[in-house]
Protein backbone atom coordinates (compact mmCIF):
# COMPACT_ATOMS: atom_id res chain seq x y z
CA UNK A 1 65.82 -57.07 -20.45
CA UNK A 2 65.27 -58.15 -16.98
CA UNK A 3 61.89 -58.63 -15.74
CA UNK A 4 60.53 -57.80 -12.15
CA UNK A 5 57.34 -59.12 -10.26
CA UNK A 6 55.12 -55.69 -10.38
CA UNK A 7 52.99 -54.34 -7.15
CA UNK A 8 49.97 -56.49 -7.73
CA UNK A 9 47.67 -53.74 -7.44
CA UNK A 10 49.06 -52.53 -10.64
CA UNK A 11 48.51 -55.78 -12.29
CA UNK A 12 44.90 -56.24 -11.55
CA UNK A 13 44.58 -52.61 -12.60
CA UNK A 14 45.84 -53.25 -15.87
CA UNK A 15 43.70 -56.60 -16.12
CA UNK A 16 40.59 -54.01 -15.42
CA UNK A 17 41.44 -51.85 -17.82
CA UNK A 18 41.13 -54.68 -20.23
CA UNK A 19 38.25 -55.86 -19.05
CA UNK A 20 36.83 -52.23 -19.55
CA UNK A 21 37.80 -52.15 -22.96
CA UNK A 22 35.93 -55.54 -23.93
CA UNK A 23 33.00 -54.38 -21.90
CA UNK A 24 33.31 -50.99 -23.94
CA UNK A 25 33.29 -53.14 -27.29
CA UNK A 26 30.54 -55.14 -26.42
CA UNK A 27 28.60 -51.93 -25.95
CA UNK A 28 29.68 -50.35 -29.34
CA UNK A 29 28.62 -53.74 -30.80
CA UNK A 30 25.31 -53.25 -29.22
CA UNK A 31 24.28 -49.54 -29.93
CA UNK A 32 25.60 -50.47 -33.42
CA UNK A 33 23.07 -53.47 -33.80
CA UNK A 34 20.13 -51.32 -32.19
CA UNK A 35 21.17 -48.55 -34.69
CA UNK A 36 20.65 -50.73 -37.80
CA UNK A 37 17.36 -52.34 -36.30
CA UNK A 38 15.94 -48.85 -35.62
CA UNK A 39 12.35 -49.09 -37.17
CA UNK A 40 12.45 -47.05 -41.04
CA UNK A 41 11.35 -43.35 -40.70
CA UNK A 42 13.47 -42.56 -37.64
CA UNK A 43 16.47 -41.81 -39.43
CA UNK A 44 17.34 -41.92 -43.40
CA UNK A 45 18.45 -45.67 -44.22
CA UNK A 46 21.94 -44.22 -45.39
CA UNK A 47 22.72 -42.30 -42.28
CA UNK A 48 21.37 -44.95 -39.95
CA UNK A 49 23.44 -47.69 -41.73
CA UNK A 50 26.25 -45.01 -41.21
CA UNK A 51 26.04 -44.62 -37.55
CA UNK A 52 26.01 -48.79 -37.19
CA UNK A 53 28.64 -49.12 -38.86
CA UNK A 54 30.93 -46.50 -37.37
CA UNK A 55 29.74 -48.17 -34.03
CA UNK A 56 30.24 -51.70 -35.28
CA UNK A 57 33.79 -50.52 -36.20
CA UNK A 58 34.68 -49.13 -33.33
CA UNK A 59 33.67 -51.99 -31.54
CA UNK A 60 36.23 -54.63 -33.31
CA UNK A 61 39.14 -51.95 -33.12
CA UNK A 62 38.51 -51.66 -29.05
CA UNK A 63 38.48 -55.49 -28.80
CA UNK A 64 40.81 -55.82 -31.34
CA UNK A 65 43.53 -53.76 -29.81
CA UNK A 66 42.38 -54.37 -26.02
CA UNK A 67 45.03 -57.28 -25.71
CA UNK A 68 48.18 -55.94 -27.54
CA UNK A 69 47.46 -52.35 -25.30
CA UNK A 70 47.51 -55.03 -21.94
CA UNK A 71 50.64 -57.24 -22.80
CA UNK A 72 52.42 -53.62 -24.08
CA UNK A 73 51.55 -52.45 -20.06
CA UNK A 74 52.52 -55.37 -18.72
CA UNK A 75 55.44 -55.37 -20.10
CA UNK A 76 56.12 -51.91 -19.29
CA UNK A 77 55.43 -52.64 -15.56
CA UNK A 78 57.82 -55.77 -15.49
CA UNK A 79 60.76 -54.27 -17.29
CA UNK A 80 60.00 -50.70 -15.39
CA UNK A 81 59.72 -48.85 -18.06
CA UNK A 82 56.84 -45.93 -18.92
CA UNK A 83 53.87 -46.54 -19.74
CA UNK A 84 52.69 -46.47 -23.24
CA UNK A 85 50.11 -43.97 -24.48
CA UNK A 86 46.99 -44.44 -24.84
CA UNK A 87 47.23 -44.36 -29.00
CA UNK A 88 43.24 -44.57 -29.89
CA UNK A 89 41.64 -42.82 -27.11
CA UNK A 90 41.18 -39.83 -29.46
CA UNK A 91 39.71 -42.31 -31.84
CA UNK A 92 37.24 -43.65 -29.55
CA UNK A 93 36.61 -40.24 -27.78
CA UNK A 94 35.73 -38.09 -31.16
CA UNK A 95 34.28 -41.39 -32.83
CA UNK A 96 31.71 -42.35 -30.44
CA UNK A 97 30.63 -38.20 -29.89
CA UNK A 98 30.55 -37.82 -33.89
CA UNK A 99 27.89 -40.39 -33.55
CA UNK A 100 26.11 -38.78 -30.54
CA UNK A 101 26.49 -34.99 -32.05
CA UNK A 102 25.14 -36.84 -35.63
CA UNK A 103 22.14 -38.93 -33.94
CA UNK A 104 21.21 -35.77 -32.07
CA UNK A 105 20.77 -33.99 -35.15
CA UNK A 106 19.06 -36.40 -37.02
CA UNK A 107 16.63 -36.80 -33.31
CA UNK A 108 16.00 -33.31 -33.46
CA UNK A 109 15.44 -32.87 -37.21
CA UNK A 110 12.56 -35.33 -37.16
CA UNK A 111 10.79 -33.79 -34.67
């Protein structure tokens, strides 16, 4: 398939998107590590391993995926095709609030 030279200012969008998604995964990685290193007695070992992990996991599915998802758009841009979807924003979207709604809970039951 022929390939075209894309507006640039679509190019350096898609190379900030990326960007945002490895920023994103560095700050799953984080709350996951702060998470497990929460002091004992703030949350029940099980559930706070639980949340770090979910967190941890997110974070190596966002970086893991943030390169395929950026060659698939650029790509798409120089052959002029659409766009692909965005496959695992549901994943990240309900994954990240099951962890806030959860955390919440547990904040407010120790109180």
């Amino acid at each position: 398939m022929e390939e075209n030279e894309p507006d640039p200012r679509f190019v350096l969008a898609n190379e900030r998107t990326f960007l945002t998604w490895i920023s994103t995964s560095l700050a799953l990685s984080a709350g996951g590590i702060a998470i497990a290193v929460v002091p004992e007695g703030v949350f029940v070992p099980w559930v706070r391993t639980l949340l770090a992990v979910v967190l941890v996991l997110l974070s190596a599915v966002a970086a893991g995926s943030s390169y395929p998802r950026w060659r698939r758009i650029d790509r798409a841009l120089r052959q002029d095709r659409a766009l692909p979807p965005p496959a695992l924003a549901p994943l990240f979207g309900y994954g990240v609030a099951g962890v806030a709604v959860l955390a919440l809970l547990l904040i407010l039951l120790e109180r």
